[in-house]
Protein backbone atom coordinates (compact mmCIF):
# COMPACT_ATOMS: atom_id res chain seq x y z
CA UNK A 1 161.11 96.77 -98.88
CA UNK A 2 163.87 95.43 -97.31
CA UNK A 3 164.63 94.84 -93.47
CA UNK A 4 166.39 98.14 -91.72
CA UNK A 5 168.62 98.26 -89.40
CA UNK A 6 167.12 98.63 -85.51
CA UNK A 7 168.24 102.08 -84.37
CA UNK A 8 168.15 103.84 -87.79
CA UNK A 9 168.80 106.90 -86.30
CA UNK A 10 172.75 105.69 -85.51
CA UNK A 11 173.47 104.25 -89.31
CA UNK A 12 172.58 107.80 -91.03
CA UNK A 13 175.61 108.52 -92.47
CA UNK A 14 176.84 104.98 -93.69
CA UNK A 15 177.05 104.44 -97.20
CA UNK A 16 173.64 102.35 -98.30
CA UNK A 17 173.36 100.54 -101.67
CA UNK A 18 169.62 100.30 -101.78
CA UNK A 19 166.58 100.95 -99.86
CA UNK A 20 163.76 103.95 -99.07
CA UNK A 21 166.19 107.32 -99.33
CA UNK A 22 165.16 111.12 -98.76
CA UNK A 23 167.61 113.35 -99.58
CA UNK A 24 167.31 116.48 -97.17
CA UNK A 25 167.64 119.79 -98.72
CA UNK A 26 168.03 122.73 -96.37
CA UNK A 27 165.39 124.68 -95.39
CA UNK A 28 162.62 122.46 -97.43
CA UNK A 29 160.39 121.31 -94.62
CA UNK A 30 163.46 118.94 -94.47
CA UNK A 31 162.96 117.77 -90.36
CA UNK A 32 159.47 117.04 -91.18
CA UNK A 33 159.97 115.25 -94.54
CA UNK A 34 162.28 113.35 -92.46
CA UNK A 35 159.16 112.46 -90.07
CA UNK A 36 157.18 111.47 -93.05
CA UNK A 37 160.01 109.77 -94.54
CA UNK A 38 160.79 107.82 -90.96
CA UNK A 39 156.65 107.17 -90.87
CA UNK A 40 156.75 105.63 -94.07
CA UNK A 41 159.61 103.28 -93.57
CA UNK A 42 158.30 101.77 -90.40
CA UNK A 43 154.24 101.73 -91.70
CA UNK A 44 155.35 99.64 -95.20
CA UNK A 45 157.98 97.63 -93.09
CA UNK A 46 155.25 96.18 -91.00
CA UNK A 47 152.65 95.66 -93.59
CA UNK A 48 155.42 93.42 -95.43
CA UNK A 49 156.29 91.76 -92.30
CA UNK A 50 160.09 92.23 -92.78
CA UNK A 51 162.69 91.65 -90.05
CA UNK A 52 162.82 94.57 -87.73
CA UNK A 53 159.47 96.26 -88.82
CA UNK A 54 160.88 99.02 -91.15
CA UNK A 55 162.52 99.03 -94.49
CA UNK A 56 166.03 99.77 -94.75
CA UNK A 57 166.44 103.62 -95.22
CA UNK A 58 168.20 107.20 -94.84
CA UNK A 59 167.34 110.29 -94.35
CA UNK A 60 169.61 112.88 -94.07
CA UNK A 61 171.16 116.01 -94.77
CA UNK A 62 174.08 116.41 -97.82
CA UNK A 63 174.83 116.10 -101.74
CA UNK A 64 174.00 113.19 -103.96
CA UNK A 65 177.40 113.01 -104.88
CA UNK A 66 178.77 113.27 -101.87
CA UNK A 67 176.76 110.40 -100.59
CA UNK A 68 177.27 108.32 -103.57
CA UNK A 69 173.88 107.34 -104.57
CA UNK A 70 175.41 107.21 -108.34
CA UNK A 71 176.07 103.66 -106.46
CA UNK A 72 172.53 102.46 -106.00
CA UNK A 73 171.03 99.78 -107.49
CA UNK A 74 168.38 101.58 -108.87
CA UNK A 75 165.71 98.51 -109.21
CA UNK A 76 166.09 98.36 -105.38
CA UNK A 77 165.79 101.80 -104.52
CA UNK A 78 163.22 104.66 -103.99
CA UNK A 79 165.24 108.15 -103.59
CA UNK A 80 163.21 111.31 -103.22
CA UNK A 81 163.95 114.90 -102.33
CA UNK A 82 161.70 117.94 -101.58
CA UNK A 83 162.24 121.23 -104.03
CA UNK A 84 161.59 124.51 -102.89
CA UNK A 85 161.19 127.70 -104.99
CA UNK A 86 164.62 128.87 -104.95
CA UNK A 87 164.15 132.60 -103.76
CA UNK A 88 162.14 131.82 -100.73
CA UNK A 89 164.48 128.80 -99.62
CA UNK A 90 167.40 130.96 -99.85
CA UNK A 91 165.45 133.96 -97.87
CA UNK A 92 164.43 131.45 -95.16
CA UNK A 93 167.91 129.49 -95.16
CA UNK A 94 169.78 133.41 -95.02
CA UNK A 95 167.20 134.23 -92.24
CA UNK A 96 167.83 130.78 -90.06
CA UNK A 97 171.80 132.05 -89.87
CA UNK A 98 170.58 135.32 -89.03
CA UNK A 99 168.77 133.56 -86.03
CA UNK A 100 171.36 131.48 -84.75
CA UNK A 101 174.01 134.45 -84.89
CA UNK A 102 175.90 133.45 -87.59
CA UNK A 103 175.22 136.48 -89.34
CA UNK A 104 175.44 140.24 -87.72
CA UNK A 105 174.49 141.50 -90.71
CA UNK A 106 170.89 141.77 -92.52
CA UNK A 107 171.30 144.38 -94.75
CA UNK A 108 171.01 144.51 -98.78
CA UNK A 109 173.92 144.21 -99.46
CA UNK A 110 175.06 141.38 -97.11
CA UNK A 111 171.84 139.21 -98.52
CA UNK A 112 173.19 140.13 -102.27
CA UNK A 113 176.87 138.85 -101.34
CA UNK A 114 176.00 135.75 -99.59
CA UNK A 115 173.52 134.58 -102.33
CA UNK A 116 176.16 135.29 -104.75
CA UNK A 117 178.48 132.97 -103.17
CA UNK A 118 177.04 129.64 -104.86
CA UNK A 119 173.78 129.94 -103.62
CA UNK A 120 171.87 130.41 -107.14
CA UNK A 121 173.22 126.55 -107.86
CA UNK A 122 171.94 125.16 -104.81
CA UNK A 123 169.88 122.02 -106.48
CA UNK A 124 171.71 120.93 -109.16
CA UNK A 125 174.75 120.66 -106.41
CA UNK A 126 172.09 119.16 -104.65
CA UNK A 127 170.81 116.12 -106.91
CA UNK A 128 173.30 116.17 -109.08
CA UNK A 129 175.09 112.90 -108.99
CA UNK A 130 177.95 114.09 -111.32
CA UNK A 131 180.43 116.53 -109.55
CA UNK A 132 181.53 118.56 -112.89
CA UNK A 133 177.76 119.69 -111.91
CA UNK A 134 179.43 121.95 -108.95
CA UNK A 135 180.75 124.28 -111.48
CA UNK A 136 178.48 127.36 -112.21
CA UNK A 137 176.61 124.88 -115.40
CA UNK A 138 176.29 126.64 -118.55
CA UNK A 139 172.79 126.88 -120.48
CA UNK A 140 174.07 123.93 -122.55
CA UNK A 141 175.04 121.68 -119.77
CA UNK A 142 171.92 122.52 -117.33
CA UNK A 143 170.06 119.82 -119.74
CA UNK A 144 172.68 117.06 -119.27
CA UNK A 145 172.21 117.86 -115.35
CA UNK A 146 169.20 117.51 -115.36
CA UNK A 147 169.15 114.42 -117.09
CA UNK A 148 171.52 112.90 -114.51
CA UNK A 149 169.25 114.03 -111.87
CA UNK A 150 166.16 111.75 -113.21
C-alpha cells in the first residue's frame, strides 16, 4: 500500500504509475464497485499506518489504453475490473440512455442498430491495453487480446 493523495476524489483522472486501481466499466455495478473500491483503499491504508490513511488509488470510468495502465509497474499495482454478461450490460446500458432522453426511440430495430455500432466489442476495448484491440478482433487475434488483458 502506498500513501494516497488527501482528496482522492480531485486526482481521478491523473495519470498514476502504481497503486490500488478499479477500472469502471459501464453499467457493471460500477458506482458501487467504486464504494467498495474507495472502502478498501482507506480500511488497508489505516491498518498499514501509511501517510494519509488510504493507499494511493483510482477509480474511474474509461479504457485501459486510454488511461495508460500499459505504464504500471506491475509489482506495485493491484488493477481490477468488474465483467458483466455482455447481453444484459448492453440492455441495461441501452435502457439508462433511454432514461435520460438520449434516446426517443425503443424499438427493435433502434436496439439492433445501436448494438451494432461497436457495442459487441465492449471489453476487449475495455481491458485491452493494446489499441490495434479497437478493431473488430478476428478469432485469431481474440487469444493475443486476451493475453494482453491478464
Amino acid at each position: 500500500c502506498f500513501p494516497g493523495e488527501l482528496d482522492m476524489e480531485n486526482v481521478q483522472g491523473r495519470p498514476i504509475k502504481r497503486g490500488f486501481i478499479y477500472l469502471k466499466p459501464f453499467k457493471c455495478a460500477s458506482t458501487t464497485l467504486k464504494g467498495v473500491a474507495m472502502q478498501i483503499s482507506r480500511n488497508v491504508g489505516q491498518r498499514a499506518g501509511v501517510k494519509n490513511g488510504r493507499c494511493l488509488g483510482r477509480w474511474e470510468h474509461g479504457y485501459a489504453v486510454q488511461r495508460r495502465y500499459d505504464r504500471l509497474a506491475k509489482a506495485e499495482t493491484y488493477l481490477w475490473t468488474m465483467v458483466r454478461e455482455p447481453t444484459k450490460r448492453y440492455v441495461s446500458a441501452f435502457f439508462f440512455q433511454v432514461s435520460r432522453g438520449n434516446m426517443k426511440s425503443t424499438s427493435d430495430g433502434k436496439f439492433i442498430k445501436e448494438i451494432n455500432r461497436g457495442h459487441a466489442n465492449f471489453y476487449f476495448h475495455l481491458l485491452s491495453l493494446d489499441e490495434t484491440s479497437w478493431s473488430a478482433p478476428a478469432a485469431e487475434d481474440r487469444t493475443r487480446t486476451v493475453a494482453n488483458i491478464l
